[in-house]
Protein backbone atom coordinates (compact mmCIF):
# COMPACT_ATOMS: atom_id res chain seq x y z
CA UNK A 1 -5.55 19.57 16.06
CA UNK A 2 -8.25 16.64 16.94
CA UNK A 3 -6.10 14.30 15.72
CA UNK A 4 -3.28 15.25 18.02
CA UNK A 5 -5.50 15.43 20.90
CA UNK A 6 -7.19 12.41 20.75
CA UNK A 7 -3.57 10.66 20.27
CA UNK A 8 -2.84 12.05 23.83
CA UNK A 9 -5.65 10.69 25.15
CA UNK A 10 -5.23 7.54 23.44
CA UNK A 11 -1.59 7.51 24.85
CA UNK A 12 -2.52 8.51 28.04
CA UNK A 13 -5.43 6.04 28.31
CA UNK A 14 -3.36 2.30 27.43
CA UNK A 15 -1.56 0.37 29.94
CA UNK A 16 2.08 0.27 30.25
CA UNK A 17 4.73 -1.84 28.81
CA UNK A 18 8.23 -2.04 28.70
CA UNK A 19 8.42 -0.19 25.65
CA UNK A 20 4.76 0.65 23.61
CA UNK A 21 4.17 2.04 20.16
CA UNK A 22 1.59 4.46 20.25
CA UNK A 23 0.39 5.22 16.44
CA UNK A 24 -1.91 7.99 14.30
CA UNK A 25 -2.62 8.82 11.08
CA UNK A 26 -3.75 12.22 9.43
CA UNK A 27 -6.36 10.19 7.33
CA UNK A 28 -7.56 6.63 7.75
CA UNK A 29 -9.91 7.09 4.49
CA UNK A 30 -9.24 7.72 1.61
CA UNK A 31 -12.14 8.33 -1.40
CA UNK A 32 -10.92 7.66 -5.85
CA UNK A 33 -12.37 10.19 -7.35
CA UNK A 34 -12.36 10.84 -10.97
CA UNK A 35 -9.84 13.25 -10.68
CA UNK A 36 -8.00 11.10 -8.16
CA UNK A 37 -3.91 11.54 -8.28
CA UNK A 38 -2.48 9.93 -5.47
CA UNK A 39 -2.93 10.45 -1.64
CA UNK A 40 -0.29 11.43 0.76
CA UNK A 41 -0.51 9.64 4.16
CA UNK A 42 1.50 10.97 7.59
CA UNK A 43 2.22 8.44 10.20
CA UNK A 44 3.39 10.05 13.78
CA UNK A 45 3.44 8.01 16.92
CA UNK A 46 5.82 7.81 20.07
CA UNK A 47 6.99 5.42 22.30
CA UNK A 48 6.14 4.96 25.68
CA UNK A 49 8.46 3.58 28.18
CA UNK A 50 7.52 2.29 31.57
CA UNK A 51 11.60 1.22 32.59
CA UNK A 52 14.54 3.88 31.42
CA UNK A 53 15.88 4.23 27.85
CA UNK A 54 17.98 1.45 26.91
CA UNK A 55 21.61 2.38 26.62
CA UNK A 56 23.06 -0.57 25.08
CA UNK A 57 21.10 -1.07 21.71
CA UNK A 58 19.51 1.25 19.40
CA UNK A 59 15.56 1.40 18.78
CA UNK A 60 14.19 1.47 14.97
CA UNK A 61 11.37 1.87 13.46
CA UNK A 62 9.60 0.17 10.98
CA UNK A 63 6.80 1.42 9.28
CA UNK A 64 4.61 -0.53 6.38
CA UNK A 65 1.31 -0.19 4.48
CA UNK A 66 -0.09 -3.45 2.63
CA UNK A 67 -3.03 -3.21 0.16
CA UNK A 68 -5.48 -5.87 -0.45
CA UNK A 69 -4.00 -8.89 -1.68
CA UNK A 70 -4.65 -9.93 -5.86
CA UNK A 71 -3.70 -13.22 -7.45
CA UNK A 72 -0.97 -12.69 -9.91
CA UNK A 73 0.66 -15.21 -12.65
CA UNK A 74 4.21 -14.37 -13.94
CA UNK A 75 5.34 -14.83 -17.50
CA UNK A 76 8.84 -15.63 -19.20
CA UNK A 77 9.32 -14.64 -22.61
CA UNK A 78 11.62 -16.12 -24.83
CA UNK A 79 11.92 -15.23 -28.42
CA UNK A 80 10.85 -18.35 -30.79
CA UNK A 81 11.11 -17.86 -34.95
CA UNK A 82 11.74 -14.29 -34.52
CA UNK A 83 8.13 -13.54 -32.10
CA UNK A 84 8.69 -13.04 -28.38
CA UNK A 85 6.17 -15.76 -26.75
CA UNK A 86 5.69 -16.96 -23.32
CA UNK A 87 7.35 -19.82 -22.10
CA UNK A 88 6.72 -20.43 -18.59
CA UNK A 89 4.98 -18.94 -15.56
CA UNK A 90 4.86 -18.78 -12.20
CA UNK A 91 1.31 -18.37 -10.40
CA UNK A 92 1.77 -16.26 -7.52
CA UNK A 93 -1.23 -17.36 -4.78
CA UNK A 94 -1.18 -13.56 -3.16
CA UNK A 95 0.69 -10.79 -4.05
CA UNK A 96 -0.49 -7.41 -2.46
CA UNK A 97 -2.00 -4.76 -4.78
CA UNK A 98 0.58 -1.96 -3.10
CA UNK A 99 3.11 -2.34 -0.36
CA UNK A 100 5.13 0.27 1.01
CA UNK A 101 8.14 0.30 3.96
CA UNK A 102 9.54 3.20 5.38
CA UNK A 103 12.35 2.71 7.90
CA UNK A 104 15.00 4.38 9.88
CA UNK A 105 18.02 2.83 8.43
CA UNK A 106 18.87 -0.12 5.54
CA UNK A 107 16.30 -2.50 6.31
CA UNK A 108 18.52 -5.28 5.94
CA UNK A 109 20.46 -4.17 9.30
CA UNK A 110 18.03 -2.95 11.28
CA UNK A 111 16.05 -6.35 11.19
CA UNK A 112 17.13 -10.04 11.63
CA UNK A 113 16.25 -12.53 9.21
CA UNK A 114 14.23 -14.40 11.62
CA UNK A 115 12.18 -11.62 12.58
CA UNK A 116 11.68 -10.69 8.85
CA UNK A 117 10.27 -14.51 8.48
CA UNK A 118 7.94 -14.13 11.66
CA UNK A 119 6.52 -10.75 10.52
CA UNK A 120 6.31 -10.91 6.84
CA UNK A 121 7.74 -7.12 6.53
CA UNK A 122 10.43 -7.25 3.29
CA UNK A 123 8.85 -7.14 0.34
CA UNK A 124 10.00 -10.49 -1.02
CA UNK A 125 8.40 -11.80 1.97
CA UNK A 126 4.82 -10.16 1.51
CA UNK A 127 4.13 -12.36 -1.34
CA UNK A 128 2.49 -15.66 -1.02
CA UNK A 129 4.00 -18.12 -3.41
CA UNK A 130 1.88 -20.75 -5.13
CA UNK A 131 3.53 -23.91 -4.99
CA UNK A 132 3.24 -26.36 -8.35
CA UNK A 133 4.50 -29.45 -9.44
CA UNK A 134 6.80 -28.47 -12.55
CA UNK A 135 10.25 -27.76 -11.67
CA UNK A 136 11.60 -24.22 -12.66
CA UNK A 137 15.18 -23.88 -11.94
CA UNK A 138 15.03 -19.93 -10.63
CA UNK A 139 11.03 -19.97 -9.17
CA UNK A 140 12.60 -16.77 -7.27
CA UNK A 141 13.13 -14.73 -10.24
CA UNK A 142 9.33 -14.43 -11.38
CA UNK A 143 8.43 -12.93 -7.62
CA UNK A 144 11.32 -10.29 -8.48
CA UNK A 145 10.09 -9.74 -11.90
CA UNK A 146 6.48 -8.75 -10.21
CA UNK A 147 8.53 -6.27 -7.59
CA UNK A 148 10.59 -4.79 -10.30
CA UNK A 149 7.31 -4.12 -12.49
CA UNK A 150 5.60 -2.94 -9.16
CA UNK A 151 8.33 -0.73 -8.41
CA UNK A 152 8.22 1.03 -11.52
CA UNK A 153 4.68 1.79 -11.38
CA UNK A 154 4.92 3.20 -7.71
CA UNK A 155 3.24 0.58 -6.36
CA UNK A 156 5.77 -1.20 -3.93
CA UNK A 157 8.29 1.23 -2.32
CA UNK A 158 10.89 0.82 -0.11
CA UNK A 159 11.71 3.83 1.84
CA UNK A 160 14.72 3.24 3.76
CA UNK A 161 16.43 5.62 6.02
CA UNK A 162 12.60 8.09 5.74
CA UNK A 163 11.34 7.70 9.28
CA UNK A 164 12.47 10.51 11.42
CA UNK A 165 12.93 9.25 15.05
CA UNK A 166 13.49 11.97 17.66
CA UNK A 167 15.31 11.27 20.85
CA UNK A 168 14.29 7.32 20.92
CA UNK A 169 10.84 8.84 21.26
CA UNK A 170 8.47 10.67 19.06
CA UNK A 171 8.92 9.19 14.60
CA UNK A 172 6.87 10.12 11.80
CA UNK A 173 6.96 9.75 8.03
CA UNK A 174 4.89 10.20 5.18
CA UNK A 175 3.75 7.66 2.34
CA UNK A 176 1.93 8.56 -0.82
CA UNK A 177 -0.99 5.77 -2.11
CA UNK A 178 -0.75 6.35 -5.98
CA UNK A 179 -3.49 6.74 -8.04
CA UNK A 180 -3.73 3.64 -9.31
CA UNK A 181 -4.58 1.63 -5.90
CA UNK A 182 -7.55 -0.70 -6.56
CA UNK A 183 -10.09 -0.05 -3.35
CA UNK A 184 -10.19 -1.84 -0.17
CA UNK A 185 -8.62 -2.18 3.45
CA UNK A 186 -4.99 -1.37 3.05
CA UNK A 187 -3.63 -2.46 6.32
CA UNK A 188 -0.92 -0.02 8.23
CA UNK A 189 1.62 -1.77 10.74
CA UNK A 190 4.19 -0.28 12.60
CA UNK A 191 7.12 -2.05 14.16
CA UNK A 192 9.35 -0.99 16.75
CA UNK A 193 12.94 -3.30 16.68
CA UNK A 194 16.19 -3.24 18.91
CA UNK A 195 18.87 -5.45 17.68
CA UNK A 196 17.07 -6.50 15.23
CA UNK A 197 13.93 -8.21 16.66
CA UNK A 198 10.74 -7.27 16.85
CA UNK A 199 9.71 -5.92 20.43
CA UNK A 200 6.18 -4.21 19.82
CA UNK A 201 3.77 -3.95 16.85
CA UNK A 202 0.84 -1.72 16.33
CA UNK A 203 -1.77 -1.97 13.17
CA UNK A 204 -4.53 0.07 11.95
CA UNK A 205 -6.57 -0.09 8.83
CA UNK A 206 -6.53 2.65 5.83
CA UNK A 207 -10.25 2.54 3.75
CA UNK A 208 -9.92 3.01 0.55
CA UNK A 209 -13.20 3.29 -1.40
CA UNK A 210 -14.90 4.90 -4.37
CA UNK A 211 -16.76 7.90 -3.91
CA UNK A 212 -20.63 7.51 -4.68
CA UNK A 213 -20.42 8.80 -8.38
CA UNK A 214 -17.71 6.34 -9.77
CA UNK A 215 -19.22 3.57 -7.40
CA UNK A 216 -22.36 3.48 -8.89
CA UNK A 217 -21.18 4.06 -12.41
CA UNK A 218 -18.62 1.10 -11.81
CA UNK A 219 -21.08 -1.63 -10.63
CA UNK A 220 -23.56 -0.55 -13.35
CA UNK A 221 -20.94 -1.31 -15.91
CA UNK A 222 -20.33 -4.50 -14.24
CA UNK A 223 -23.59 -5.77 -13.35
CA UNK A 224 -26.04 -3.94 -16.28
CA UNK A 225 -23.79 -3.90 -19.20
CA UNK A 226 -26.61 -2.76 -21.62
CA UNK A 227 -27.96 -0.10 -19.29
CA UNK A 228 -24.36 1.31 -19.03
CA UNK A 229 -23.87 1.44 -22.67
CA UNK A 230 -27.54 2.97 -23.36
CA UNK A 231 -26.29 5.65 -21.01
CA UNK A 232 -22.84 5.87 -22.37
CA UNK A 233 -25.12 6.66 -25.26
CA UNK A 234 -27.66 9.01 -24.16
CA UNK A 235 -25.01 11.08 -22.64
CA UNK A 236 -22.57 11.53 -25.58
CA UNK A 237 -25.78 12.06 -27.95
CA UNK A 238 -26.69 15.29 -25.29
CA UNK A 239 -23.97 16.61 -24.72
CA UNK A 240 -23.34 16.51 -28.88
CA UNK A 241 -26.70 18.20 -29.65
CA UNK A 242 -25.67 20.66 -26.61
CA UNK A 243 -22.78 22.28 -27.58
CA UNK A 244 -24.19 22.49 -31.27
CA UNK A 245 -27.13 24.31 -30.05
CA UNK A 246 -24.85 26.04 -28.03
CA UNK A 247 -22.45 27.50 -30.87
CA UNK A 248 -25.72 28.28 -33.41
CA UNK A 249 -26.85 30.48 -30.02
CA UNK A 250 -23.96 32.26 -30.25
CA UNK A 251 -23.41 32.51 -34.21
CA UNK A 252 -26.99 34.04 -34.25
């Protein structure tokens, strides 16, 4: 319920546009627990109009939520005296940890190529090739090799035809973070298009951290190796000598 009231006042507070996307989210944090499985994120918003509805072209919406970007290289195995080896590779300069797009119809006819090369929203598009000096005669097919592995693993999606828009007005949809999102600022944009271009945009920012627990215990292992292990130790030595104490209590 505070979440739908302050997006009232939010939408009641901005200026007016021709046609303005007003966004929320039901969480814009998100904490990886130990027991961490995945996170389910709702995004609602509405558009607010300052002339009347357009009759002559329909109004989409674009939804899509881009995790921190990671450096990725791209192998090709070929199989050489009988062993499967690599044989060349593609180094991809920034290729985002998880990216998701939800729209309300096939995304290639809602948007315009042109637009899609302005705004970065396709997949294919989201990922920052490195440029090199040896010529590969399909460079293409390594960036589709990383979306088909990132696909499988739940970590791109493409949602087409999941954002419910109601009367040119009010959308929402839901996408889930899996559990196997690395931490940081995973940014949320959300595009409103009429014959296929681009007429508003709205972003907002999704923190995604460790909780206290599995921070500490992660930059201990990283940054005092020794101590980590000595505790590693300590712990499985207790809890050992626990549960034997434990069962000769209850023996006796």
């Amino acid at each position: 319920m505070r979440v739908l009231l302050a997006f009232l006042v939010l939408l009641a507070a901005l200026p007016l546009r021709a046609e303005e996307v007003i966004v929320g989210l039901s969480q814009n944090r998100v904490s990886l627990t130990v027991n961490f499985e995945g996170s389910e994120i709702l995004i609602f918003g509405a558009v607010r109009r300052e002339l009347a509805l357009p009759e002559d072209s329909a109004l989409d919406v674009i939804v899509a939520i881009e995790g921190p970007p990671q450096q990725a290289t791209i192998w090709r195995k070929a199989r050489r005296a009988g062993i499967w080896v690599n044989t060349e590779g593609q180094e991809l300069r920034a290729a985002p940890s998880f990216y998701a797009v939800a729209t309300t119809g096939p995304l290639s006819e809602i948007l315009s190529v042109d637009a899609d090369l302005t705004h970065r929203i396709s997949t294919r598009l989201a990922i920052f090739e490195a440029r090199s000096g040896v010529d590969r005669t399909d460079p293409a097919a390594f960036t589709e090799a990383l979306i088909r592995i990132r696909e499988s693993e739940g970590l791109y999606q493409q949602r087409e035809g999941t954002v419910d828009l109601q009367r040119d007005t009010l959308f929402s949809t839901r996408l889930t973070l899996p559990k196997t999102i690395v931490e940081g600022s995973y940014a949320a944009r959300i595009f409103l298009v009429r014959d296929g271009d681009v007429i508003d945009e709205f972003e907002t920012f999704i923190d995604v951290r460790k909780a206290v627990l599995e921070r500490w215990l992660t930059n201990l292992a990283y940054d005092q190796p020794f101590l980590y292990g000595l505790l590693a130790l300590f712990l499985a030595v207790f809890f050992g000598w626990g549960a034997s104490a434990l069962f000769r209590l209850l023996r006796s």
